[in-house]
N, C-alpha and C. Protein backbone atom coordinates (compact mmCIF):
# COMPACT_ATOMS: atom_id res chain seq x y z
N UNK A 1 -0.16 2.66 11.93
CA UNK A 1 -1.08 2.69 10.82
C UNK A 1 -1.01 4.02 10.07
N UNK A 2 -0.94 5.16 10.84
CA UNK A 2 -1.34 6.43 10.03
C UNK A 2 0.51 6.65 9.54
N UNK A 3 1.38 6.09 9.47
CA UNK A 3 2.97 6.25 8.85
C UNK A 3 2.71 5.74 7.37
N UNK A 4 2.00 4.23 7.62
CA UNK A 4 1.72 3.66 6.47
C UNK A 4 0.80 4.33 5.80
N UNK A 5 -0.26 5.03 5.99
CA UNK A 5 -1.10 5.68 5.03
C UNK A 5 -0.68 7.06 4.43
N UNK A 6 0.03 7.79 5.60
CA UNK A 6 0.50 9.57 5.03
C UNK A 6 2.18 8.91 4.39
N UNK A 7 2.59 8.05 4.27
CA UNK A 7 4.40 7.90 3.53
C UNK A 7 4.89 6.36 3.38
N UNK A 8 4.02 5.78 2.17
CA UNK A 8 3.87 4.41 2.56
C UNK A 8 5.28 4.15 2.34
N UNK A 9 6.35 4.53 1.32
CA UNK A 9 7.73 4.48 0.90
C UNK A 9 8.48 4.54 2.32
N UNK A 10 8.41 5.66 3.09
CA UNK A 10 9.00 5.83 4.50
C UNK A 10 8.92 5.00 5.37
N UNK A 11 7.48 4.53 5.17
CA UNK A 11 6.92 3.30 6.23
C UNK A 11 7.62 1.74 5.36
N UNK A 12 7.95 1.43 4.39
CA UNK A 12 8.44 0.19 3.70
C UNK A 12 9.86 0.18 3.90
N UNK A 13 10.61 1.39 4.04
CA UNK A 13 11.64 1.69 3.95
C UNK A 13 12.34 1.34 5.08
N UNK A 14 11.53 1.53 6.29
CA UNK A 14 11.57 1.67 8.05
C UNK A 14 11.69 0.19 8.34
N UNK A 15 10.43 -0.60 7.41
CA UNK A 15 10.24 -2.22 8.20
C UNK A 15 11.56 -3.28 7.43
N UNK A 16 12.30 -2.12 6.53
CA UNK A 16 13.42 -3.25 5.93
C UNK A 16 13.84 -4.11 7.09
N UNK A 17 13.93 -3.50 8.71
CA UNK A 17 14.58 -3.82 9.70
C UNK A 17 13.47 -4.82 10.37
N UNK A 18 12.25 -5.18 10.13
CA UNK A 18 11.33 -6.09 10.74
C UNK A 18 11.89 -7.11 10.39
N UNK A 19 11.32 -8.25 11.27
CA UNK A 19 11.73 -9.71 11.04
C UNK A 19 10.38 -9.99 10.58
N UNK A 20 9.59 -11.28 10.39
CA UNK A 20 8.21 -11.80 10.18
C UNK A 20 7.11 -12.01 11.04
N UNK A 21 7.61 -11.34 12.69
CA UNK A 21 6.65 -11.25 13.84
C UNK A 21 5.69 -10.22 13.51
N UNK A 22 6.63 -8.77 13.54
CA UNK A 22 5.70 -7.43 13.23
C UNK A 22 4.87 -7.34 12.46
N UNK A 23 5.26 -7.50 11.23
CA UNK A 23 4.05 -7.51 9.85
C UNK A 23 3.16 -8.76 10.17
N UNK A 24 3.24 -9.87 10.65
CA UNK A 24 2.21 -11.23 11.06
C UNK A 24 1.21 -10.20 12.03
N UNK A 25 1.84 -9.48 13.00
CA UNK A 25 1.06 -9.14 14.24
C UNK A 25 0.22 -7.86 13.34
N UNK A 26 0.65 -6.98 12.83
CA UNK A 26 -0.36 -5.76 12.14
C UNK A 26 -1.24 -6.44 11.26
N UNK A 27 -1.04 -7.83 10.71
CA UNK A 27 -1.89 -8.56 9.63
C UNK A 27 -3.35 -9.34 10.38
N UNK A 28 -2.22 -9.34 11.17
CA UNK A 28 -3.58 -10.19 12.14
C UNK A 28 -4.89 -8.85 13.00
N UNK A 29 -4.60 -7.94 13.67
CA UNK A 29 -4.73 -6.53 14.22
C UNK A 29 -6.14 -6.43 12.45
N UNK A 30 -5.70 -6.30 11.63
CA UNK A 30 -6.46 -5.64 10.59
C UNK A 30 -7.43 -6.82 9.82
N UNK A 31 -6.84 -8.06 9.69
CA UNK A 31 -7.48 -9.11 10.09
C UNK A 31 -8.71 -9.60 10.52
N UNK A 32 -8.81 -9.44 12.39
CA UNK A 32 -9.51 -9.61 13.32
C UNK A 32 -10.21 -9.01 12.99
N UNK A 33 -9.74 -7.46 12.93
CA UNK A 33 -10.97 -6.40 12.88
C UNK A 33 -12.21 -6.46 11.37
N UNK A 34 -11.58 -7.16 10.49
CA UNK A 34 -12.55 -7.25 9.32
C UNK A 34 -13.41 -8.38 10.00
N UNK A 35 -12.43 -9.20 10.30
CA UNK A 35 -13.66 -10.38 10.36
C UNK A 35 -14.36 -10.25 11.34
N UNK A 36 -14.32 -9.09 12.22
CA UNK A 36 -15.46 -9.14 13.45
C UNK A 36 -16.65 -8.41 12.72
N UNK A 37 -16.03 -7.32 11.77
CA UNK A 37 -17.08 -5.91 11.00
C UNK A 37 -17.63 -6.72 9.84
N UNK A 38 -17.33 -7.68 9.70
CA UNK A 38 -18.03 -7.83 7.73
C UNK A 38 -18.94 -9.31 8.45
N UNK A 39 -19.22 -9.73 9.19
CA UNK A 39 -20.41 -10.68 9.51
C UNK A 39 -21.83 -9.69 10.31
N UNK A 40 -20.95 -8.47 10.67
CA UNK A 40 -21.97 -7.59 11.20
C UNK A 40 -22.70 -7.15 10.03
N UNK A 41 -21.94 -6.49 9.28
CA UNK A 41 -22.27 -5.93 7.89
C UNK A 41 -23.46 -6.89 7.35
N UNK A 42 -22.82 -8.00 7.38
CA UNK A 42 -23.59 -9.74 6.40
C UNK A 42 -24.97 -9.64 7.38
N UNK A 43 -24.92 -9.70 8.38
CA UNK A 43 -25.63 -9.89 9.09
C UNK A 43 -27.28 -9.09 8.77
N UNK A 44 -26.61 -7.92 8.38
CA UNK A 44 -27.39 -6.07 8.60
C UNK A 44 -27.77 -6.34 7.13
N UNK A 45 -27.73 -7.46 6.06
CA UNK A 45 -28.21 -7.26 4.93
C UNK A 45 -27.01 -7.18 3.75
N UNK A 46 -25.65 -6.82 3.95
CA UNK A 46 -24.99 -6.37 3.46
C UNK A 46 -24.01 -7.65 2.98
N UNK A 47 -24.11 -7.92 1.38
CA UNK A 47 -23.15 -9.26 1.37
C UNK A 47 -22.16 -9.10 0.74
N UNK A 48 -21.19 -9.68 1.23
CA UNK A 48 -20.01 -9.52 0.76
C UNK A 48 -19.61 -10.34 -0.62
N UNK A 49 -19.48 -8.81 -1.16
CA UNK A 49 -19.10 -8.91 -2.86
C UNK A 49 -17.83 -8.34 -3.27
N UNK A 50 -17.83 -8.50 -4.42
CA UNK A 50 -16.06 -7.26 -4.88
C UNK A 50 -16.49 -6.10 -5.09
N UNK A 51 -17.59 -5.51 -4.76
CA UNK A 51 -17.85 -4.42 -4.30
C UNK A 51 -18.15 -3.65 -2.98
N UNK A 52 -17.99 -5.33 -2.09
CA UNK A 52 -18.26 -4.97 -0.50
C UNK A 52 -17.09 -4.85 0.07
N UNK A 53 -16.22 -5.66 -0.37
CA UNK A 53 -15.28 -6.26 0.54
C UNK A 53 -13.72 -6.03 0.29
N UNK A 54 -12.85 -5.84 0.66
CA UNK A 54 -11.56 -5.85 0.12
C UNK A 54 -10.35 -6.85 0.32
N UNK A 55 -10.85 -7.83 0.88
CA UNK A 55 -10.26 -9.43 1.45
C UNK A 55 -10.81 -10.76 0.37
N UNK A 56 -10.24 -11.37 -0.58
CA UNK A 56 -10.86 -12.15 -0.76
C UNK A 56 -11.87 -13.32 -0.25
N UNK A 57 -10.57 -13.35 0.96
CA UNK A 57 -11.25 -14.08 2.12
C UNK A 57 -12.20 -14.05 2.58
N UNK A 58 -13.16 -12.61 2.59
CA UNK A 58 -14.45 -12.01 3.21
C UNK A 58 -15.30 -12.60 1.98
N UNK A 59 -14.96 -13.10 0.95
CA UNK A 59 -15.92 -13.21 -0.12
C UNK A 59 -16.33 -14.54 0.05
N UNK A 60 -15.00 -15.44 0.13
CA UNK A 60 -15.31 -17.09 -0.04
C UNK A 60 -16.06 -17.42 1.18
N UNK A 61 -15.84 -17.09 2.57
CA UNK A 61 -16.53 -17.38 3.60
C UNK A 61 -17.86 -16.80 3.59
N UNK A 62 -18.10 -15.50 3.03
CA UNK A 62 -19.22 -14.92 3.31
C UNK A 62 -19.90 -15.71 1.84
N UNK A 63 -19.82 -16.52 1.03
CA UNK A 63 -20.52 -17.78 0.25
C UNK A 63 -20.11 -18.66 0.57
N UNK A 64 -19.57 -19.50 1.60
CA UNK A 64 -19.59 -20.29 2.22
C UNK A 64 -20.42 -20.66 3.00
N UNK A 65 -20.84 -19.63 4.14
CA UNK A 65 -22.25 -19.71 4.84
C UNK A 65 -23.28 -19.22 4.66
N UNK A 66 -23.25 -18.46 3.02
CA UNK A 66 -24.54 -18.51 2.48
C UNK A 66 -24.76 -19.47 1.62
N UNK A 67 -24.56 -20.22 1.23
CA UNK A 67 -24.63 -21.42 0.75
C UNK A 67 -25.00 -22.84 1.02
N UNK A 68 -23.86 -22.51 2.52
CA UNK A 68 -24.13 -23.69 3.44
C UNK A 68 -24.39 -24.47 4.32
N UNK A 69 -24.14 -22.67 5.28
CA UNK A 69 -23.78 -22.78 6.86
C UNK A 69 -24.88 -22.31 7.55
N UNK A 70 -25.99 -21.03 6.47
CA UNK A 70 -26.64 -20.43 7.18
C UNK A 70 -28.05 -21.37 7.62
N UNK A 71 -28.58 -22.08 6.61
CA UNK A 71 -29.58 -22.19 6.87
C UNK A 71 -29.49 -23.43 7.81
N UNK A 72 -28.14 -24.14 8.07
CA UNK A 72 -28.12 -24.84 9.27
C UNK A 72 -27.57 -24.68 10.43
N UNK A 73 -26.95 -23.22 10.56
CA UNK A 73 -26.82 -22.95 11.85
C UNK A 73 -27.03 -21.63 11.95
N UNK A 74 -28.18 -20.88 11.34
CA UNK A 74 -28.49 -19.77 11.51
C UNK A 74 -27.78 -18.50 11.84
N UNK A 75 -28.09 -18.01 13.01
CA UNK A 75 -27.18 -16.80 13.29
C UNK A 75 -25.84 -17.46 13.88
N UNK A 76 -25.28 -18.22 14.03
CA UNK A 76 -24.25 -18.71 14.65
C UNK A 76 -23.22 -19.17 13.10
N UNK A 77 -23.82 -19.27 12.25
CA UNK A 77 -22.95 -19.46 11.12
C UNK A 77 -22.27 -17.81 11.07
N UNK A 78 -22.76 -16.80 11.40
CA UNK A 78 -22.09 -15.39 11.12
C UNK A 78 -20.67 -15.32 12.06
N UNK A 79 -21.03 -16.56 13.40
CA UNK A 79 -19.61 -16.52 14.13
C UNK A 79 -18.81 -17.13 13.59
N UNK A 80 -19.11 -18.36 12.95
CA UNK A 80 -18.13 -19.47 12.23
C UNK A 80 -17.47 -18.16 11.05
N UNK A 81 -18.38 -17.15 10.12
CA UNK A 81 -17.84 -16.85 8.89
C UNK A 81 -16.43 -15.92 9.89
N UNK A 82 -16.52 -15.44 10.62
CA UNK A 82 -15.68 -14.59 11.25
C UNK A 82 -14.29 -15.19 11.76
N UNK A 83 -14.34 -16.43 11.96
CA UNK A 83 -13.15 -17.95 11.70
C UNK A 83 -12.67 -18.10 10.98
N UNK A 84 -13.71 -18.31 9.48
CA UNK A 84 -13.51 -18.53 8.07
C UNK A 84 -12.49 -17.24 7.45
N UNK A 85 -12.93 -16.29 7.93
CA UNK A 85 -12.27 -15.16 7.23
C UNK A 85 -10.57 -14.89 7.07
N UNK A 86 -10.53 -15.15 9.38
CA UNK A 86 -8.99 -15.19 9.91
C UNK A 86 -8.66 -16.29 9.07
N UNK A 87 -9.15 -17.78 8.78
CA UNK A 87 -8.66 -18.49 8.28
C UNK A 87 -8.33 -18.54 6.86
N UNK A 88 -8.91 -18.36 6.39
CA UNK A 88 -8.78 -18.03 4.60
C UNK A 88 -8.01 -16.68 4.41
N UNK A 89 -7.95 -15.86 5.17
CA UNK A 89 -7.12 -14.48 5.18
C UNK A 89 -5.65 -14.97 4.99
N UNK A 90 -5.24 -15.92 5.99
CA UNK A 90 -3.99 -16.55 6.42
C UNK A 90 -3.51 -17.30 5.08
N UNK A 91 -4.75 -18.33 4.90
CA UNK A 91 -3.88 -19.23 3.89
C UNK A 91 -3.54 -18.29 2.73
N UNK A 92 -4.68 -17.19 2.36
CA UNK A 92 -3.73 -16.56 1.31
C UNK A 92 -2.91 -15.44 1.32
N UNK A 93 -2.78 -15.16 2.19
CA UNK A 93 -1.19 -14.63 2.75
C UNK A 93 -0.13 -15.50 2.56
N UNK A 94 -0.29 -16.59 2.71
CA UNK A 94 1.02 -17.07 2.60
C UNK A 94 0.79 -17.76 0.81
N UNK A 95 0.26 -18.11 0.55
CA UNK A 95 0.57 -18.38 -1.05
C UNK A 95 0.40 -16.78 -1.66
N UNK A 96 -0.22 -15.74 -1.20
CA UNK A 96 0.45 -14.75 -1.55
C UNK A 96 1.63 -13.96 -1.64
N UNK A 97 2.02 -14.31 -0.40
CA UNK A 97 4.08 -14.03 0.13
C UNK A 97 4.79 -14.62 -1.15
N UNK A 98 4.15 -15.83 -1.57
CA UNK A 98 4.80 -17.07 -2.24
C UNK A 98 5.00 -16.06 -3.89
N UNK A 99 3.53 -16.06 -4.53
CA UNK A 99 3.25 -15.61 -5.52
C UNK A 99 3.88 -14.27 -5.64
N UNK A 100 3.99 -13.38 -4.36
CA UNK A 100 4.94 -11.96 -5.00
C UNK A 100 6.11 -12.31 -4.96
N UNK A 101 6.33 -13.15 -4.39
CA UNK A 101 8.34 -12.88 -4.01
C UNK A 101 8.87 -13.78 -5.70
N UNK A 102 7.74 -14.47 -6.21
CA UNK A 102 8.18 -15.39 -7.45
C UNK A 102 8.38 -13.90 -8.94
N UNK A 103 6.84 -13.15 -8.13
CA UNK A 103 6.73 -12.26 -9.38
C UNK A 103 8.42 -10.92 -9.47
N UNK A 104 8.29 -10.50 -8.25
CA UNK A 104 9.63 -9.62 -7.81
C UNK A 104 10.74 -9.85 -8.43
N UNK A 105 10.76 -11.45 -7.71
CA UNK A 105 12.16 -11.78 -8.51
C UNK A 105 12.44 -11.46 -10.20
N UNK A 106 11.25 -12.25 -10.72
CA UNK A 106 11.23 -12.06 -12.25
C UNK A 106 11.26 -10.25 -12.61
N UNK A 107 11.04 -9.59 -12.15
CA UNK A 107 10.85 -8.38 -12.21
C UNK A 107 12.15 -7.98 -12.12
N UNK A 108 12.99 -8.65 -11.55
CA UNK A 108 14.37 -8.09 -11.29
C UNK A 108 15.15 -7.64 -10.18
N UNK A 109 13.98 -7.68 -9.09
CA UNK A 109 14.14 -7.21 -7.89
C UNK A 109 14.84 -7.94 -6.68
N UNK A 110 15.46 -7.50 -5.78
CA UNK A 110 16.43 -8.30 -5.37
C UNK A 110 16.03 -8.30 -3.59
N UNK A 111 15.71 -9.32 -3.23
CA UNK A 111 14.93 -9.42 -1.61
C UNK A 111 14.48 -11.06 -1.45
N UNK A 112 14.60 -11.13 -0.41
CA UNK A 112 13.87 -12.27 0.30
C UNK A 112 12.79 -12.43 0.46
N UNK A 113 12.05 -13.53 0.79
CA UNK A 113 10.61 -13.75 0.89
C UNK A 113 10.32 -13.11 1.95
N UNK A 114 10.95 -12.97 2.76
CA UNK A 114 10.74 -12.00 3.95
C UNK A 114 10.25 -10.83 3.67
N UNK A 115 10.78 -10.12 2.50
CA UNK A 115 10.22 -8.63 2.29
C UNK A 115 8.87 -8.82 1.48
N UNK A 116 8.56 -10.24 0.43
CA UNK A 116 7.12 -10.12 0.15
C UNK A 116 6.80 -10.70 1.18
N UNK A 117 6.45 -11.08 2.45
CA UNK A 117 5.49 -11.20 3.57
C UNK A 117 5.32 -9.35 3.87
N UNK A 118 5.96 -8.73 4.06
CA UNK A 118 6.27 -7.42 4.48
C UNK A 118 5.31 -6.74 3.68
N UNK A 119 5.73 -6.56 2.60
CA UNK A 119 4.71 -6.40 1.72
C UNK A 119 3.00 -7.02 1.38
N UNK A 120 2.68 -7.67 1.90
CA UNK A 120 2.02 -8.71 1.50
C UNK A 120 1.23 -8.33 3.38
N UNK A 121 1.68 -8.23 4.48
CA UNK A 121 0.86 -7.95 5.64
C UNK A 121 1.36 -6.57 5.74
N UNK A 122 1.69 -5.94 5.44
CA UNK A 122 1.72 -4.38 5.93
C UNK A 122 0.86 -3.80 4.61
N UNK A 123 0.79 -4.25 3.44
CA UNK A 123 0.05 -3.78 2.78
C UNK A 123 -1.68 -4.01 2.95
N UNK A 124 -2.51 -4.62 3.36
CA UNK A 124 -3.54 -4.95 4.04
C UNK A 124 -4.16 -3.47 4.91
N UNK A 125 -2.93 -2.57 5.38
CA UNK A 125 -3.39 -1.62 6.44
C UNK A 125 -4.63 -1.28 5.56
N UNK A 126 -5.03 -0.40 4.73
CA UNK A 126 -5.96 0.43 3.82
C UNK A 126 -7.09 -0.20 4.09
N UNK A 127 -7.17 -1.81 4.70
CA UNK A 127 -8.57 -2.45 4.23
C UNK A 127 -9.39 -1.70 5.36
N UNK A 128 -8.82 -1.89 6.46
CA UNK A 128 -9.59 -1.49 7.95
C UNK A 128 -10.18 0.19 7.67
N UNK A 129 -9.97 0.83 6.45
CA UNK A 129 -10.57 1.78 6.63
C UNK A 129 -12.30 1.98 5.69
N UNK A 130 -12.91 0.80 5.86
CA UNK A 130 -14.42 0.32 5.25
C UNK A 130 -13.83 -0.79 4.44
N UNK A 131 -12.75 -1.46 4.52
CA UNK A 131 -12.51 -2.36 3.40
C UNK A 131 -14.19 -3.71 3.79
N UNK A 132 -15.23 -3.40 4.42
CA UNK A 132 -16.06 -4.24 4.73
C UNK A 132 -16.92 -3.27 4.10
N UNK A 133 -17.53 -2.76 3.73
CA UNK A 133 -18.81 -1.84 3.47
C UNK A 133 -18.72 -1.37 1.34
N UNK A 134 -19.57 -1.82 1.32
CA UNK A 134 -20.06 -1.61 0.08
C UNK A 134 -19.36 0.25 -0.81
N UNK A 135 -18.59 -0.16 -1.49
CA UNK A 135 -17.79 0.62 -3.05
C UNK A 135 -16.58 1.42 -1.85
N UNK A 136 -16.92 1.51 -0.68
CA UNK A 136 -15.46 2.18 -0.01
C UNK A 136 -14.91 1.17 0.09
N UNK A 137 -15.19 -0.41 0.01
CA UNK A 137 -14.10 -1.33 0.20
C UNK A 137 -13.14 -1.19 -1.34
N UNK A 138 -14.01 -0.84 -2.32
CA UNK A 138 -12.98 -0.66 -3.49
C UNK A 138 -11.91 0.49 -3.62
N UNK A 139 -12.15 1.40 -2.78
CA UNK A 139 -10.66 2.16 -2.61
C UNK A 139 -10.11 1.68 -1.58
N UNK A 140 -10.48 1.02 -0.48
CA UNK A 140 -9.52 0.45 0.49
C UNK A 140 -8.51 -0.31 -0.61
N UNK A 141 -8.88 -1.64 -1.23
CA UNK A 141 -8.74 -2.57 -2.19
C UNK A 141 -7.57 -2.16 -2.70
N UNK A 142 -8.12 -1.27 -3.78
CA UNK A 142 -7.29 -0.65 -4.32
C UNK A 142 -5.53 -0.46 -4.04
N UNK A 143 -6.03 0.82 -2.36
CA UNK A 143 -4.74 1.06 -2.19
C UNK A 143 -3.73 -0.11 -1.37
N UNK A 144 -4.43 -0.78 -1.07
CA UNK A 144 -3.82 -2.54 -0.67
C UNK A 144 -3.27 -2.84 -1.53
N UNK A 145 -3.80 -3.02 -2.84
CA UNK A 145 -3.24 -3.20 -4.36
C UNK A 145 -1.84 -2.59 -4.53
N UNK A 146 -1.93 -1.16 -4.41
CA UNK A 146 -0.78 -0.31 -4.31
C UNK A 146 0.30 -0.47 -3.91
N UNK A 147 0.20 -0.85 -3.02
CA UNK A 147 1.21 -1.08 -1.58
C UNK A 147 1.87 -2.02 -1.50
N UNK A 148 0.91 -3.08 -2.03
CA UNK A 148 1.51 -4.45 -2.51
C UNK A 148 2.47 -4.65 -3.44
N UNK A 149 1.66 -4.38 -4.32
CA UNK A 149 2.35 -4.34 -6.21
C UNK A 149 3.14 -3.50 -6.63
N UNK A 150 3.46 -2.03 -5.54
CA UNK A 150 4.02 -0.97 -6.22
C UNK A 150 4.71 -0.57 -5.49
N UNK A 151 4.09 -0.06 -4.49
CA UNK A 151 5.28 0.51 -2.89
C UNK A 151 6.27 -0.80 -2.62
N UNK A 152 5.40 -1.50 -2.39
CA UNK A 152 6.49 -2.95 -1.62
C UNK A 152 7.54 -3.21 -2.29
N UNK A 153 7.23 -3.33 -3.80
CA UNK A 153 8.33 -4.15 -4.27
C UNK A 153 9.38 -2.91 -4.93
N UNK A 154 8.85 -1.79 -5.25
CA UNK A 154 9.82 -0.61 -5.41
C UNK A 154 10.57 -0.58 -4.37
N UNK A 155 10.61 -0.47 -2.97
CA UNK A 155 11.18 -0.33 -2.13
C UNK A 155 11.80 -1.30 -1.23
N UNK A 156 11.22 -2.58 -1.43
CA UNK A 156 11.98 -3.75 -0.57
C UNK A 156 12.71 -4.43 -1.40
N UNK A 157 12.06 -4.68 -2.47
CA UNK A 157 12.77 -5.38 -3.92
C UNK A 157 13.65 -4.71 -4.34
N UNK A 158 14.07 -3.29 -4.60
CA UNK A 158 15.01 -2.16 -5.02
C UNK A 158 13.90 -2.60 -6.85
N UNK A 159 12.90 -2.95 -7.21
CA UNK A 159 12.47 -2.83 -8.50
C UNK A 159 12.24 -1.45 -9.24
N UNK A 160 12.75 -1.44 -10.52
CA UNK A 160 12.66 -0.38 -11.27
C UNK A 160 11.26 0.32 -10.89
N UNK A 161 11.02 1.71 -10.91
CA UNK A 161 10.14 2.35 -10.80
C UNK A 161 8.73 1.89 -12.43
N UNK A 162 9.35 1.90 -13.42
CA UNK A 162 8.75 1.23 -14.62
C UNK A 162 8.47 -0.21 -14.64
N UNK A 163 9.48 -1.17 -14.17
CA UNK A 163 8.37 -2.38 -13.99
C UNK A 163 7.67 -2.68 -12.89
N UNK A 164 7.42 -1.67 -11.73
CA UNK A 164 6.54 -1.81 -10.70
C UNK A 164 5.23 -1.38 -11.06
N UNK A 165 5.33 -0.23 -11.81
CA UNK A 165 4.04 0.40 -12.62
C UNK A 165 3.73 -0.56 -13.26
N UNK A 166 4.42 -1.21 -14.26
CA UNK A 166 3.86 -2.60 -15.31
C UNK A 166 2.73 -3.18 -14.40
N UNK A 167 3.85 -3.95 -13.35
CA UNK A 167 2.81 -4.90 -12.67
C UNK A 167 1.82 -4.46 -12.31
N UNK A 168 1.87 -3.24 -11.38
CA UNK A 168 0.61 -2.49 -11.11
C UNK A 168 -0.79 -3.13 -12.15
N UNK A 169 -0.58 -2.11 -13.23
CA UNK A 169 -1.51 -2.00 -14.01
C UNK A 169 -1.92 -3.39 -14.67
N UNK A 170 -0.91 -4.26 -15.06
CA UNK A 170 -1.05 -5.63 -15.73
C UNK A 170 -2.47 -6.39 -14.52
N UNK A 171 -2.22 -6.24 -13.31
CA UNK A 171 -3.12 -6.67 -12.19
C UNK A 171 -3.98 -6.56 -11.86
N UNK A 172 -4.19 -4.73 -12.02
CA UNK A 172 -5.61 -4.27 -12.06
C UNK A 172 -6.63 -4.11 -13.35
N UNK A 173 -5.50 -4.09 -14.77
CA UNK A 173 -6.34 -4.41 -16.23
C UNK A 173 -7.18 -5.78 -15.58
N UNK A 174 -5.96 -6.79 -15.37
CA UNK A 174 -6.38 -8.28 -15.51
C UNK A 174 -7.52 -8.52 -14.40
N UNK A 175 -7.35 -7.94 -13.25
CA UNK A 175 -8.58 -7.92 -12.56
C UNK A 175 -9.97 -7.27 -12.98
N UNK A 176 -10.04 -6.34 -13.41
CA UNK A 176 -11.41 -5.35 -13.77
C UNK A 176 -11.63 -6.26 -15.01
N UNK A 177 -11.14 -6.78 -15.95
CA UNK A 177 -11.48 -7.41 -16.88
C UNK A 177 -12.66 -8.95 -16.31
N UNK A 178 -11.39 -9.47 -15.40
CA UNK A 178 -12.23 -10.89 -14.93
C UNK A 178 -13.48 -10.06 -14.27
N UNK A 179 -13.41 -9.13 -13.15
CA UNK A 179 -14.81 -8.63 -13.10
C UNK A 179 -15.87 -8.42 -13.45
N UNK A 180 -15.64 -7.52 -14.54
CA UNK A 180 -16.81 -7.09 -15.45
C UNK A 180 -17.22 -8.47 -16.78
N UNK A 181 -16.54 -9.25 -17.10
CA UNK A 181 -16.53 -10.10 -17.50
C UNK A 181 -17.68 -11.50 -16.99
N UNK A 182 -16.56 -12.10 -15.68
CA UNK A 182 -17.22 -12.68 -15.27
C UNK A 182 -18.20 -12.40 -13.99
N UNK A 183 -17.91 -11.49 -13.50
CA UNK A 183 -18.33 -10.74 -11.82
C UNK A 183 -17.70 -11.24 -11.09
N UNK A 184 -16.55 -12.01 -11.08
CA UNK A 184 -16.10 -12.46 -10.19
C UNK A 184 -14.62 -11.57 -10.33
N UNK A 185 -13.78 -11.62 -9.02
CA UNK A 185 -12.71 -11.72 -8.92
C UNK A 185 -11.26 -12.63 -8.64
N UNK A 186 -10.32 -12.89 -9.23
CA UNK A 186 -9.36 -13.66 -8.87
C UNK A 186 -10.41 -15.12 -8.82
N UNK A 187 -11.33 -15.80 -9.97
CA UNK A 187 -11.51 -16.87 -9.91
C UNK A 187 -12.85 -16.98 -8.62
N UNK A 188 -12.89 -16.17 -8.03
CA UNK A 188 -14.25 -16.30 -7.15
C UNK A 188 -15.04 -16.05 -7.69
């Protein structure tokens, strides 16, 4: 974890040699650990918003069982959201793998879907550091964002240093816009 945070380039550079076990197993590791911390959080008052949270996943489940789950299975819906999370974490990991390796390519960049999974679960590390707790999940977020959109594909993709920045910014305009706009993010 601390390779990926002090030299994320060094650390992207290193997992060219991973297969799709390692990055699955650190995805899951950072994963677990949200979804055990953000029903505690939910629990303690604290709901998960795009200002709480840095998982989409933590958002749809944590209105999932406020919506639906809580008032019929009370405190035991906070164990189900902690299911919901690993589970919804997963599915969009993989239509996320899907969605970068489509964008990369167009970008020009030259890699296998293998390197957007790589990208796509090694970039996640940043969340585990409050990505559950209210406005520090938005710099976790953030540098997840980073790592994803900018480190990953500069370095696994071989993408120009200028259209990695594009995307960057095209992602986070287009996000802060749907935010402040609608309050939602990515359609949530």
């Amino acid at each position: 974890m601390i390779p990926l945070l002090k030299n994320p380039s060094g650390f992207f550079e290193s997992a060219r040699l991973d297969g799709w076990k390692p990055p699955f197993k650190f995805f899951l590791q950072i994963t677990v650990f949200l979804s055990i911390a953000t029903p505690i959080v939910n629990y303690l008052g604290v709901e998960s918003t795009d200002f709480s949270s840095s998982y989409q996943a933590q958002i749809i489940a944590y209105r999932l069982i406020r919506n639906s789950l809580l008032d019929q299975y009370g405190l035991y819906a906070y164990f189900i959201e902690a299911l919901l999370i690993l589970g919804f974490a997963c599915i969009i990991l993989v239509f996320g793998t899907g969605f970068l390796h489509v964008i990369y390519k167009f970008m020009g960049g030259k890699g296998s879907t293998l390197n957007a999974w790589k990208a796509m679960c090694y970039g996640v590390g940043p969340c585990v550091l409050g990505g559950f707790l209210p406005y520090l999940s938005l710099f976790a977020g953030f540098y997840s964002l980073l790592l994803q959109l900018y480190v990953g594909p500069k370095v696994l993709y071989a993408v120009q240093e200028s259209r990695a920045i594009f995307l960057l910014a095209l992602i986070i305009a287009l996000t802060f816009i749907e935010m402040f706009v609608l309050g939602t993010t990515v359609g949530f």
